[in-house]
PDB file of N, CA and C in Angstrom:
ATOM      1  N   UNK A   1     154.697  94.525 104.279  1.00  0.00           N
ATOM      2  CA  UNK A   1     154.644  95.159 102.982  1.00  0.00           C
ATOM      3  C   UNK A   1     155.748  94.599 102.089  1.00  0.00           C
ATOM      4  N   UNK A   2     156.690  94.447 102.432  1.00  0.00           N
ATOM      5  CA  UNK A   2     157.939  94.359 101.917  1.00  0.00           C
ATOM      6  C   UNK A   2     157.780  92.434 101.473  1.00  0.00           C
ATOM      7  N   UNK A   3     157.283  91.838 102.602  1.00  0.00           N
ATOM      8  CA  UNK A   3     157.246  90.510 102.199  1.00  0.00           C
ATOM      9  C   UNK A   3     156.603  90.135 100.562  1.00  0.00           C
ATOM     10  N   UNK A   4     154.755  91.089 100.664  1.00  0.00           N
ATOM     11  CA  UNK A   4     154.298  90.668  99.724  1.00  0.00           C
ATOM     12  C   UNK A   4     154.343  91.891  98.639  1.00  0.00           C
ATOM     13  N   UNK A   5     155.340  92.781  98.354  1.00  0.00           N
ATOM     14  CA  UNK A   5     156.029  92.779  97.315  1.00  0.00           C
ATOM     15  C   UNK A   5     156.660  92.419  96.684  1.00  0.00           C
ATOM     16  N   UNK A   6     157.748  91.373  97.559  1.00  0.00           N
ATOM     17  CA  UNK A   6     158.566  90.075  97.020  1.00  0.00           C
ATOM     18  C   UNK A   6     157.293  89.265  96.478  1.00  0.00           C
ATOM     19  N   UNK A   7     156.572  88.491  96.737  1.00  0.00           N
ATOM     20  CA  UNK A   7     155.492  88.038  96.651  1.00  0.00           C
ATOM     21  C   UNK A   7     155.152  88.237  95.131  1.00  0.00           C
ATOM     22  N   UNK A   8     154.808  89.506  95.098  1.00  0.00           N
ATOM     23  CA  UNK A   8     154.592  89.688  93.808  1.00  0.00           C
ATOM     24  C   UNK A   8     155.452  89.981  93.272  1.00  0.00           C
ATOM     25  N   UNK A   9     156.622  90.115  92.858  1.00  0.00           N
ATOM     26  CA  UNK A   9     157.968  90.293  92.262  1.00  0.00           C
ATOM     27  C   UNK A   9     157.839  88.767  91.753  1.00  0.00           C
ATOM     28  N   UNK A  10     158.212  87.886  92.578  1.00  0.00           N
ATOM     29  CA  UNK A  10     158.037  86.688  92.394  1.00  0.00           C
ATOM     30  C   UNK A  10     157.641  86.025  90.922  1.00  0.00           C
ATOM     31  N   UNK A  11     156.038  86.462  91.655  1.00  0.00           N
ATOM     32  CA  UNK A  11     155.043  85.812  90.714  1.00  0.00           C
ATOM     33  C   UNK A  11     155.150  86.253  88.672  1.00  0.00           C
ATOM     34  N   UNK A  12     155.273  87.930  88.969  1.00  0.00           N
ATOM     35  CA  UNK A  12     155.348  88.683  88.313  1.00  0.00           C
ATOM     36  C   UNK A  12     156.747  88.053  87.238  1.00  0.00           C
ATOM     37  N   UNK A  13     158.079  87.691  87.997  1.00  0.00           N
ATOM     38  CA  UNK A  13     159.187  86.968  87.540  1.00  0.00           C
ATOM     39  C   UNK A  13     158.850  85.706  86.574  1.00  0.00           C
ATOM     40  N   UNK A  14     157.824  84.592  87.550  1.00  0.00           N
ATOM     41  CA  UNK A  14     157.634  83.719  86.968  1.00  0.00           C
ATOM     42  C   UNK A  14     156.682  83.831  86.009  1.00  0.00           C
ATOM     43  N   UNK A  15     155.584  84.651  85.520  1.00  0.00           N
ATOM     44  CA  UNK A  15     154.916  84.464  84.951  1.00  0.00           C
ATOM     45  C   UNK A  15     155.082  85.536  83.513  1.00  0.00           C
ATOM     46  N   UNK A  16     156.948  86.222  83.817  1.00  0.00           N
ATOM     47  CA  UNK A  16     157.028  86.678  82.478  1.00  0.00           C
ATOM     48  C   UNK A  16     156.159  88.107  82.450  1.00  0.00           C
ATOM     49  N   UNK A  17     155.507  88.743  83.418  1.00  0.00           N
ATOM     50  CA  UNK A  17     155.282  89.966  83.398  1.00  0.00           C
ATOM     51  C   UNK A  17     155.757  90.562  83.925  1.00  0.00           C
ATOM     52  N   UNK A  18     155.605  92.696  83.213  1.00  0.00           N
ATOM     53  CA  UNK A  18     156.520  93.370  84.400  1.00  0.00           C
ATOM     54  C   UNK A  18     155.379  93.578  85.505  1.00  0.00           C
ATOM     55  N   UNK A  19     155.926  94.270  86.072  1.00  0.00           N
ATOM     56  CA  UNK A  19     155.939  95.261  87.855  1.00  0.00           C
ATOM     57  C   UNK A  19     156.333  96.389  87.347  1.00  0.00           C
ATOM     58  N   UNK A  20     154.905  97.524  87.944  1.00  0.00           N
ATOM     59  CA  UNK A  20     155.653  99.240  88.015  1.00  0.00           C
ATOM     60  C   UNK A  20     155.105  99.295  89.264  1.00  0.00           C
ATOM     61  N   UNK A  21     155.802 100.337  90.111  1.00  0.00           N
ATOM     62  CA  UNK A  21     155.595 100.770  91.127  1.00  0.00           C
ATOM     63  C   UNK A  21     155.062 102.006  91.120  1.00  0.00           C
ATOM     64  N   UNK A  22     154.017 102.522  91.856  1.00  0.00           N
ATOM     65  CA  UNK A  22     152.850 103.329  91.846  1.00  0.00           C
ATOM     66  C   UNK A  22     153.072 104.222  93.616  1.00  0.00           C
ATOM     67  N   UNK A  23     153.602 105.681  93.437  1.00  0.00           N
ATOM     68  CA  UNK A  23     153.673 106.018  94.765  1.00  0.00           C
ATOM     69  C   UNK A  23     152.261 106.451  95.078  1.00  0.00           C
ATOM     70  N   UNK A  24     152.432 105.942  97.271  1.00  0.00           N
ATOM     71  CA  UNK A  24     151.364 106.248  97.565  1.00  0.00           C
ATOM     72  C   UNK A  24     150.985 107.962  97.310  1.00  0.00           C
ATOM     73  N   UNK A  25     151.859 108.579  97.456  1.00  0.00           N
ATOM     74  CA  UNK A  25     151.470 110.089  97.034  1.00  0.00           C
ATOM     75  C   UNK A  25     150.553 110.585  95.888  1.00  0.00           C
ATOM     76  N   UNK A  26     151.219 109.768  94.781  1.00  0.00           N
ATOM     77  CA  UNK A  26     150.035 109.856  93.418  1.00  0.00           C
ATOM     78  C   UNK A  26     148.907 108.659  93.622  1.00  0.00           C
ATOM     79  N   UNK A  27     149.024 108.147  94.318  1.00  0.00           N
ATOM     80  CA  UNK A  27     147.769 106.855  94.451  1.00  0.00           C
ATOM     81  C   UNK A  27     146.598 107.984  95.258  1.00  0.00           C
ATOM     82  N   UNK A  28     147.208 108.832  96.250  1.00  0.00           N
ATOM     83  CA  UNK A  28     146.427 109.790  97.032  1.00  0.00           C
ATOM     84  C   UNK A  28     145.973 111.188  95.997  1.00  0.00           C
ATOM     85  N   UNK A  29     146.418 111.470  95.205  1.00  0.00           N
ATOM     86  CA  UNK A  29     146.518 112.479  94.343  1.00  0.00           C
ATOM     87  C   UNK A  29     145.262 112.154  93.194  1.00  0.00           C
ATOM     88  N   UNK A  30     145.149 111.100  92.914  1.00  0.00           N
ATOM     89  CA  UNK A  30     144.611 110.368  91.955  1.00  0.00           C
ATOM     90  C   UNK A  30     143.017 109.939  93.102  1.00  0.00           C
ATOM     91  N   UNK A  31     142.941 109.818  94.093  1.00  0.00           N
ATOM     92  CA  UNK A  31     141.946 109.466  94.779  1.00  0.00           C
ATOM     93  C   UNK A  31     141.143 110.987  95.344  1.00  0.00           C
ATOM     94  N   UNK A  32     141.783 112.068  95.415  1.00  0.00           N
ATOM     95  CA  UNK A  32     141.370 113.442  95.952  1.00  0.00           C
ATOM     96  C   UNK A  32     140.714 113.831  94.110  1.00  0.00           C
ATOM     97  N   UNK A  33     141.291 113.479  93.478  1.00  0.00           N
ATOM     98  CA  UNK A  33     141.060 114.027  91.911  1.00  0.00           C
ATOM     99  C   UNK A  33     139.637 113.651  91.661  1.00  0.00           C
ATOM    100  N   UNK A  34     139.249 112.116  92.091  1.00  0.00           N
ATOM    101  CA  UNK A  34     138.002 111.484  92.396  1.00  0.00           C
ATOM    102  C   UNK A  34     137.246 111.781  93.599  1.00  0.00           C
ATOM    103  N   UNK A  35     137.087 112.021  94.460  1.00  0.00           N
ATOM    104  CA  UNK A  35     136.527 113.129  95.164  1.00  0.00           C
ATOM    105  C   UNK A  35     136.078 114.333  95.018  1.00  0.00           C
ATOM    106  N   UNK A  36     137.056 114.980  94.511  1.00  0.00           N
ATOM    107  CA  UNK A  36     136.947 116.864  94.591  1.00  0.00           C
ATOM    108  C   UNK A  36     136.649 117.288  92.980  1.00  0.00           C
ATOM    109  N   UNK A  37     137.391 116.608  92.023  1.00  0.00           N
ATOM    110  CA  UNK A  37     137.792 116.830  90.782  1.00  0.00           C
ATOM    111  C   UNK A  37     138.919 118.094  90.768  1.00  0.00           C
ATOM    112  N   UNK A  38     139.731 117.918  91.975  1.00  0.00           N
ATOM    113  CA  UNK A  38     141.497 118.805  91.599  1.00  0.00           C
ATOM    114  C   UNK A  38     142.255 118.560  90.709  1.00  0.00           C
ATOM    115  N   UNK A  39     142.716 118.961  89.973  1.00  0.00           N
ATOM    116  CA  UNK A  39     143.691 118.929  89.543  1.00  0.00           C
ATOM    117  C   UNK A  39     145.282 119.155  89.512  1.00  0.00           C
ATOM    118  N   UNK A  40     144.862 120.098  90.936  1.00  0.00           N
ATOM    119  CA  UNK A  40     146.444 120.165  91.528  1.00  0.00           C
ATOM    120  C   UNK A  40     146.166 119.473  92.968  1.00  0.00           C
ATOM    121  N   UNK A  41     147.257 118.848  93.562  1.00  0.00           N
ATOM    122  CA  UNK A  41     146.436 117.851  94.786  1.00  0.00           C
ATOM    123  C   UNK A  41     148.148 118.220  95.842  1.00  0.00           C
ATOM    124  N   UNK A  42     148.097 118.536  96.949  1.00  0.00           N
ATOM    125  CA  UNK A  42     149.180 118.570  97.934  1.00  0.00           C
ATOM    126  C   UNK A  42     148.790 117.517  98.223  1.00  0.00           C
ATOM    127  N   UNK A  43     150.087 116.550  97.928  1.00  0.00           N
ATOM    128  CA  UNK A  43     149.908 115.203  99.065  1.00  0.00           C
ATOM    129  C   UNK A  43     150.675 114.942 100.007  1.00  0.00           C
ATOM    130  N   UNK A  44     150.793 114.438 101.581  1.00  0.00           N
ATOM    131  CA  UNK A  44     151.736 114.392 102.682  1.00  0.00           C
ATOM    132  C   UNK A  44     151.186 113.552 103.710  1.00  0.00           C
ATOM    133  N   UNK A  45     152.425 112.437 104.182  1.00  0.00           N
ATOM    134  CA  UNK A  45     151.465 111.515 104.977  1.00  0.00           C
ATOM    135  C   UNK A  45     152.507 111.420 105.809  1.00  0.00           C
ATOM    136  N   UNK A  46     152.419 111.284 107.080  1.00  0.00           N
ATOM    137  CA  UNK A  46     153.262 111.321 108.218  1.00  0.00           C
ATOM    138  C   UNK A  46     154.645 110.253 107.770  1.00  0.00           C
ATOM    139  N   UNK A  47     155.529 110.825 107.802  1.00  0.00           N
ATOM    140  CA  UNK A  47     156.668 110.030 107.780  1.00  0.00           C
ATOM    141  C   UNK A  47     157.334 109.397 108.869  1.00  0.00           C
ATOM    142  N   UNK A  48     156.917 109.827 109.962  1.00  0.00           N
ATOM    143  CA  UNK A  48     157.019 109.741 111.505  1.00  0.00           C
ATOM    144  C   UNK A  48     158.887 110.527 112.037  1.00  0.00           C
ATOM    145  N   UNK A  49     159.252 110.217 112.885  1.00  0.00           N
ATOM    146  CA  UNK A  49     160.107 111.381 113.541  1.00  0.00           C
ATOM    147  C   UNK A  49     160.049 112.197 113.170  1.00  0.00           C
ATOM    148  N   UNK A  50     159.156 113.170 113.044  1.00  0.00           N
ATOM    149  CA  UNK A  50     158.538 114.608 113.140  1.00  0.00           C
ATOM    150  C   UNK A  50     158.972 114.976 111.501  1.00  0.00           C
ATOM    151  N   UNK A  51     158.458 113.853 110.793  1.00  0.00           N
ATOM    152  CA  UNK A  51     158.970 114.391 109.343  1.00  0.00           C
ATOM    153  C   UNK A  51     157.907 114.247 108.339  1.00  0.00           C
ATOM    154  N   UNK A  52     157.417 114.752 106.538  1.00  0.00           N
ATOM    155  CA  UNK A  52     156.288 114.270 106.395  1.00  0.00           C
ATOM    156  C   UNK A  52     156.821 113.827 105.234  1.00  0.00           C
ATOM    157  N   UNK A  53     155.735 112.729 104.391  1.00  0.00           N
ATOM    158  CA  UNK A  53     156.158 112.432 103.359  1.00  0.00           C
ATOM    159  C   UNK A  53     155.403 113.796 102.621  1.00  0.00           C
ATOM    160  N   UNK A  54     155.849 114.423 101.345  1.00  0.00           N
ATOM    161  CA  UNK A  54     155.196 115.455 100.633  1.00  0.00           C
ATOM    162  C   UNK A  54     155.139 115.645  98.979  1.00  0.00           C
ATOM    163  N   UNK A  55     154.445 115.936  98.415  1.00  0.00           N
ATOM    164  CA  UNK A  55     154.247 115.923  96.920  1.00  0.00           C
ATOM    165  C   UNK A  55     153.428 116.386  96.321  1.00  0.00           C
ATOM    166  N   UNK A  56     153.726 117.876  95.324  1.00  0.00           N
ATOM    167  CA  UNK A  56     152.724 118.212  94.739  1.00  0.00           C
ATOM    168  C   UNK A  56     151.881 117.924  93.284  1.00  0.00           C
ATOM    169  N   UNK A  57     151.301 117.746  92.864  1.00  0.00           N
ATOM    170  CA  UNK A  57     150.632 116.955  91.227  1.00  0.00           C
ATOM    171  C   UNK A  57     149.749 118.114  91.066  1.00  0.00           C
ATOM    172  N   UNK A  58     149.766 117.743  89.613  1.00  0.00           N
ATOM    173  CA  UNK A  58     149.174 118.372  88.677  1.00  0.00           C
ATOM    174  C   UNK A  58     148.823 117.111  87.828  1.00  0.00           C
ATOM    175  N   UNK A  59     147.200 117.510  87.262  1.00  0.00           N
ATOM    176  CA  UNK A  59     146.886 116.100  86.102  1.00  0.00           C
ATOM    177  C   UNK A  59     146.347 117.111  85.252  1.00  0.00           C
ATOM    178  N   UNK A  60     147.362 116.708  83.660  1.00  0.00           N
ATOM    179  CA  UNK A  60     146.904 117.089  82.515  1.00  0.00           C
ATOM    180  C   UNK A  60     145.992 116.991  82.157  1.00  0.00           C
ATOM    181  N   UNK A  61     145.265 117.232  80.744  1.00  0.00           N
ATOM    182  CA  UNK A  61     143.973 117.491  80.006  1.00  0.00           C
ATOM    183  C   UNK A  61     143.788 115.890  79.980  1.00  0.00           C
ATOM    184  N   UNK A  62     144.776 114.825  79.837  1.00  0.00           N
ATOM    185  CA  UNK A  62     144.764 113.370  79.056  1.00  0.00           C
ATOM    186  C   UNK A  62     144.521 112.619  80.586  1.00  0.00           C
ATOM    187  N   UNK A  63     144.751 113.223  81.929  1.00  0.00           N
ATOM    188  CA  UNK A  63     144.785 112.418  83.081  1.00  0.00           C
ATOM    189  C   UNK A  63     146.218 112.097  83.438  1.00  0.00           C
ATOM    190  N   UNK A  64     146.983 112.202  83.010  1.00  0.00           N
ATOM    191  CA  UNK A  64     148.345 111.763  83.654  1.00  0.00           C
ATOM    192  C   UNK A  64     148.931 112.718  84.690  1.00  0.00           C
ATOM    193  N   UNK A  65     149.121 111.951  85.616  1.00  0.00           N
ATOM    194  CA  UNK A  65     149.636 112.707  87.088  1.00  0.00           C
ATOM    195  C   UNK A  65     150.949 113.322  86.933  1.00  0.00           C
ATOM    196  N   UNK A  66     151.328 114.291  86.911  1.00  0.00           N
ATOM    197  CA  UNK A  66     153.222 115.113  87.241  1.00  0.00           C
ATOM    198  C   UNK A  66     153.257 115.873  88.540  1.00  0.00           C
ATOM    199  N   UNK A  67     154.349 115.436  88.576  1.00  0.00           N
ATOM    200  CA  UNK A  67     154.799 115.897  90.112  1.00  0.00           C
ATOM    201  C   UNK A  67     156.117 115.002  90.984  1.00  0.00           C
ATOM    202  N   UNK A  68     156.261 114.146  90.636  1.00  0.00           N
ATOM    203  CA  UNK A  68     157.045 112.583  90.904  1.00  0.00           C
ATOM    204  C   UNK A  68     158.525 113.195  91.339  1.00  0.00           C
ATOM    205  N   UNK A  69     158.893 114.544  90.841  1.00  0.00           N
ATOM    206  CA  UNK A  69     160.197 114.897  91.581  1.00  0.00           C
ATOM    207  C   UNK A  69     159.841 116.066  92.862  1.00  0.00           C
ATOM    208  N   UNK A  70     159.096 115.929  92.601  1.00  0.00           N
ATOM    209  CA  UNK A  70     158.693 116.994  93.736  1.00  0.00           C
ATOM    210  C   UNK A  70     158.827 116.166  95.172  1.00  0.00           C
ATOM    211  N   UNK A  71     158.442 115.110  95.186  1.00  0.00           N
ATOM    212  CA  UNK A  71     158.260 113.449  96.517  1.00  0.00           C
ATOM    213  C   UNK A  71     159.613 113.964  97.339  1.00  0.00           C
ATOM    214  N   UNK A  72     159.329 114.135  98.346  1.00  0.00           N
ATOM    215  CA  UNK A  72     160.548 114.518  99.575  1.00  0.00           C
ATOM    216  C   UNK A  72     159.622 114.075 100.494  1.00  0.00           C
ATOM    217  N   UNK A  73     160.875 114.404 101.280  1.00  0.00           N
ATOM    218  CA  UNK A  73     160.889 113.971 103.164  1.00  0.00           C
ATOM    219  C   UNK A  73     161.346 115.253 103.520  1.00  0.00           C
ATOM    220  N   UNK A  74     159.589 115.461 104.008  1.00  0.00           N
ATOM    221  CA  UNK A  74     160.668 117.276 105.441  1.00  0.00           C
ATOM    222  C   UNK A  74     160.003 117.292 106.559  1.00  0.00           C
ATOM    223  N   UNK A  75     160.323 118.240 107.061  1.00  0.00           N
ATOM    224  CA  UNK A  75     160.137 118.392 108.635  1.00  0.00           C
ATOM    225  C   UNK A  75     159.345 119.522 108.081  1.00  0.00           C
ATOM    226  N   UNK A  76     157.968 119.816 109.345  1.00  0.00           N
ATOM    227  CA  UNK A  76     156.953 120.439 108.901  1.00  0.00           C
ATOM    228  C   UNK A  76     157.138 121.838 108.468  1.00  0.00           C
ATOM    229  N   UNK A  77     158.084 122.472 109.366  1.00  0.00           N
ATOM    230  CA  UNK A  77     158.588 123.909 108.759  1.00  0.00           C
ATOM    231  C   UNK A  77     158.909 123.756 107.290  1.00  0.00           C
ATOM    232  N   UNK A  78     159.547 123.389 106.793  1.00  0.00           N
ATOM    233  CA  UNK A  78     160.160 122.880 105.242  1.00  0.00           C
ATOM    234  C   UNK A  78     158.533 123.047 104.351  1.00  0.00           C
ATOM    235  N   UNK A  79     157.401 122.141 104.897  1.00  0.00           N
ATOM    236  CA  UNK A  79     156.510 121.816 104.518  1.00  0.00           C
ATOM    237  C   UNK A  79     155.487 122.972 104.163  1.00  0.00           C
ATOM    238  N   UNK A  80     155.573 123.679 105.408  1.00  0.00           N
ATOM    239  CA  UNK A  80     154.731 125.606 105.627  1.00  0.00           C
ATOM    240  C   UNK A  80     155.699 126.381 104.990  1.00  0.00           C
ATOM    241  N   UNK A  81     156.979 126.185 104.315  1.00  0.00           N
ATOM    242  CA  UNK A  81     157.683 127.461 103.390  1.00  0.00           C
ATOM    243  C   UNK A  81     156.750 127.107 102.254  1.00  0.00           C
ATOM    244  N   UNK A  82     157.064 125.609 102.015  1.00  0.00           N
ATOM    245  CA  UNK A  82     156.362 125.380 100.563  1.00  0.00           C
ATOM    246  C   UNK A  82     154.840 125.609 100.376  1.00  0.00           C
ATOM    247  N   UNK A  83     154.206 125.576 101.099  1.00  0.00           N
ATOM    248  CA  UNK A  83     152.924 125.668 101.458  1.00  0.00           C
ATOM    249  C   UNK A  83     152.703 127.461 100.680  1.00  0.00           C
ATOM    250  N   UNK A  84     153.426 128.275 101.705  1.00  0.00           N
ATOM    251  CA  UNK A  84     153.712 129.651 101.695  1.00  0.00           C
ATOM    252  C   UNK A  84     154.288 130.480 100.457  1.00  0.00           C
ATOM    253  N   UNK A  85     155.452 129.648  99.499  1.00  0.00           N
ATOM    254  CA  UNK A  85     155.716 129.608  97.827  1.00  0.00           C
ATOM    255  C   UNK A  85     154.510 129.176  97.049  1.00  0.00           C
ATOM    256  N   UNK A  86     153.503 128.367  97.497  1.00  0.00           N
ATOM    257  CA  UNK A  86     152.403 128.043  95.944  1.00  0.00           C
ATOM    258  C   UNK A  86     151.418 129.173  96.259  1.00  0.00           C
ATOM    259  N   UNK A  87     151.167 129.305  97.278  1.00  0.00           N
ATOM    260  CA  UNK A  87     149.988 130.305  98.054  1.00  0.00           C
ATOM    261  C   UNK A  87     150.749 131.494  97.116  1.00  0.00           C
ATOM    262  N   UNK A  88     151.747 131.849  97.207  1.00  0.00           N
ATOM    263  CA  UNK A  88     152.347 132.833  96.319  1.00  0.00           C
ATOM    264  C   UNK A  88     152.299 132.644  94.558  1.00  0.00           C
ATOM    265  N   UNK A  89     152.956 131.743  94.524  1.00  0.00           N
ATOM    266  CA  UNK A  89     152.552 131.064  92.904  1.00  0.00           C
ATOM    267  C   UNK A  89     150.813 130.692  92.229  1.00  0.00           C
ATOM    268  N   UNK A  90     150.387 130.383  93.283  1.00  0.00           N
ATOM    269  CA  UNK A  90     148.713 130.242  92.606  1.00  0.00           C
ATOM    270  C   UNK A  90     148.429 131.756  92.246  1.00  0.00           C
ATOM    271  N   UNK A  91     148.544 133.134  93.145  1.00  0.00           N
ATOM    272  CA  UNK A  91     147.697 133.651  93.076  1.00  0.00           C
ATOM    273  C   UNK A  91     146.476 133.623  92.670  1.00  0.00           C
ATOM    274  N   UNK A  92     146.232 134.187  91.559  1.00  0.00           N
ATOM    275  CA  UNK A  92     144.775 134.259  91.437  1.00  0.00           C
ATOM    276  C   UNK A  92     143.991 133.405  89.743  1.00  0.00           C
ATOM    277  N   UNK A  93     145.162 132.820  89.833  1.00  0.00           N
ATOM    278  CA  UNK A  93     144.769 131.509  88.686  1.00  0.00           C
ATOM    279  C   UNK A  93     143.709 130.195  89.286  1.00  0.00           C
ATOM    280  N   UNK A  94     143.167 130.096  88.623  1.00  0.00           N
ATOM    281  CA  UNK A  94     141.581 129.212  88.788  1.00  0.00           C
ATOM    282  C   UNK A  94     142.109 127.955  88.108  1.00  0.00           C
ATOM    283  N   UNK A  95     142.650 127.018  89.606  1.00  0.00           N
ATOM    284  CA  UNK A  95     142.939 125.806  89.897  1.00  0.00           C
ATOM    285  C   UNK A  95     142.246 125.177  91.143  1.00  0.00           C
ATOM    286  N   UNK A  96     141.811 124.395  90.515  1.00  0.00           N
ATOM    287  CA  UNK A  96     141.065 123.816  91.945  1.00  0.00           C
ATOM    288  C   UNK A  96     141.860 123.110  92.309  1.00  0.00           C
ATOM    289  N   UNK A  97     141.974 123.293  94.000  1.00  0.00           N
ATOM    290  CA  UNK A  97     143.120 122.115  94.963  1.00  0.00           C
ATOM    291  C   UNK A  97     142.778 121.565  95.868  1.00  0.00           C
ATOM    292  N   UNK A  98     143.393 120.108  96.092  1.00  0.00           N
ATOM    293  CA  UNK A  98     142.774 119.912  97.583  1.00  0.00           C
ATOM    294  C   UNK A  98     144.195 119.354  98.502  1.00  0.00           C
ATOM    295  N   UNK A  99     143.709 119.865  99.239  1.00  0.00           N
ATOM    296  CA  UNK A  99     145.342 119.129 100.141  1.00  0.00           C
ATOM    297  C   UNK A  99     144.947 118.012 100.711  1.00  0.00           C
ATOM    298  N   UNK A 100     145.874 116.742 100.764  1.00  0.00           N
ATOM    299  CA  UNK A 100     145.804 115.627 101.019  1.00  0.00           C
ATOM    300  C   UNK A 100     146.712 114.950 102.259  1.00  0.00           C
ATOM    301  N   UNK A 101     146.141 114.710 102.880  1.00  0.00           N
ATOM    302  CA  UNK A 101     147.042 114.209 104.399  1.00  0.00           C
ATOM    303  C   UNK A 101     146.519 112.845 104.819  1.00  0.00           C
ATOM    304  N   UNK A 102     147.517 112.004 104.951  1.00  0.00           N
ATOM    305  CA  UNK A 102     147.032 110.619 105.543  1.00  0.00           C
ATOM    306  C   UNK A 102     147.411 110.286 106.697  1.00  0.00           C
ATOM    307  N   UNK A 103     147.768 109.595 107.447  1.00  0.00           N
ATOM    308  CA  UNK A 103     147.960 109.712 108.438  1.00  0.00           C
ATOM    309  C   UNK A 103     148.793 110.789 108.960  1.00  0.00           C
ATOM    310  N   UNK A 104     149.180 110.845 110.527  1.00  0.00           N
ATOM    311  CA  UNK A 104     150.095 111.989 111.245  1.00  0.00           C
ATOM    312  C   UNK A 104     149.216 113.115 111.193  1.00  0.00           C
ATOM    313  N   UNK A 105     148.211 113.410 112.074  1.00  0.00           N
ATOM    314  CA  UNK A 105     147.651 114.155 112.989  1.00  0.00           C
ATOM    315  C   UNK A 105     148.322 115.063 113.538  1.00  0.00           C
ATOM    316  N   UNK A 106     149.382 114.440 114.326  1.00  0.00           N
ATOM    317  CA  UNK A 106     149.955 115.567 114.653  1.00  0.00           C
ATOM    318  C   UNK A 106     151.079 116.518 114.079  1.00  0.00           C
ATOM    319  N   UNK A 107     151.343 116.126 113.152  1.00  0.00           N
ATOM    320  CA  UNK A 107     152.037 116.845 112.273  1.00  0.00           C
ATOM    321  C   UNK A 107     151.505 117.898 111.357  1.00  0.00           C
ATOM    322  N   UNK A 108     150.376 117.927 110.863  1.00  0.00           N
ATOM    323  CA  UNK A 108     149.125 118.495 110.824  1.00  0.00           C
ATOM    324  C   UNK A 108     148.888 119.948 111.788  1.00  0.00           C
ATOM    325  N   UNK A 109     148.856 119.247 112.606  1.00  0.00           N
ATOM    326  CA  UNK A 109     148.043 120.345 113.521  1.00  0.00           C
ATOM    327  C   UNK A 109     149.838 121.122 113.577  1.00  0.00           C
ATOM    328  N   UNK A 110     150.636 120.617 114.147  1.00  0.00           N
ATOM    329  CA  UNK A 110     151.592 121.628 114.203  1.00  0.00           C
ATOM    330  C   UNK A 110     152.332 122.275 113.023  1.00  0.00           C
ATOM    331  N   UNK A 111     151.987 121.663 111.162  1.00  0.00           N
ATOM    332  CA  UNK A 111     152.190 122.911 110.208  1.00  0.00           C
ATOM    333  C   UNK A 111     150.971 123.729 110.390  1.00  0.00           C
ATOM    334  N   UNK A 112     149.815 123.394 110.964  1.00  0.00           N
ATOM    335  CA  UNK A 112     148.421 124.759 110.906  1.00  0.00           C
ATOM    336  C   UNK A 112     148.878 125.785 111.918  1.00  0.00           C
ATOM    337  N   UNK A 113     149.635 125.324 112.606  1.00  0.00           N
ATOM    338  CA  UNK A 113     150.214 126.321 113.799  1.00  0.00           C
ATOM    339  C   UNK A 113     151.260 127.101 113.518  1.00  0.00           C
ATOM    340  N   UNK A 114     152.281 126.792 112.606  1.00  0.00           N
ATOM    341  CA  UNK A 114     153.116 127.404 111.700  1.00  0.00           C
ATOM    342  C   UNK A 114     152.870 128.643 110.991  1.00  0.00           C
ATOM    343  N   UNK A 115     151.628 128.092 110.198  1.00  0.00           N
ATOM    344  CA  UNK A 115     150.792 128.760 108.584  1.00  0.00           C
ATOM    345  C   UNK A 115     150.818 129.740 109.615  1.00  0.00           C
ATOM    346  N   UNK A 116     149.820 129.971 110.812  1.00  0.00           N
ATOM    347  CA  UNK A 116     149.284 131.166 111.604  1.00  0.00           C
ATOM    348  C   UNK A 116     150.248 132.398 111.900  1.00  0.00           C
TER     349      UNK A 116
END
């Protein structure tokens, strides 16, 4: 990964254009939005040593994704408080959501074991 980001840094250098960087969290946020049509999207993809990557979005009326400070690294408990604060904060406001998980299975199964 890292090689052919240089790669394109590179190219990008020589040819006088910029480079933005695009997290996978909103790349996943932005792909559930196309699927489901959410607008609020939990995203979290195994970070590995029992940690997850996590991020919540919201996309405005215009399409632009927010959420970008929300992007942490936790351990799944961390993950089921927050889980347990929006479940509290949504109540009964009519947002459609979808939660988004990419890899780490087992990290997964042990915040569903948490939630319980």
């Amino acid at each position: 990964m890292r090689i052919g980001i240089g790669i394109a840094q590179g190219l990008a250098l020589g040819a006088e254009l910029p480079m933005i960087g695009v997290s996978t969290l909103a790349t996943m946020a932005q792909g559930a939005w196309r699927k489901t049509g959410a607008t609020r999207v939990l995203a979290a993809i195994d970070a590995r040593m029992g940690e997850v990557y996590w991020a919540e979005y919201q996309r405005d009326e215009q399409g632009v994704w927010h959420g970008e400070e929300t992007e942490a690294v936790l351990k799944p408990d961390a993950v089921a408080e927050r889980l347990a604060q929006l479940s509290g904060r949504m109540g009964h406001r009519r947002h459609r959501m979808a939660g988004v998980a990419g890899s780490g299975e087992s990290e997964r199964t042990d915040l569903k074991q948490r939630r319980n």
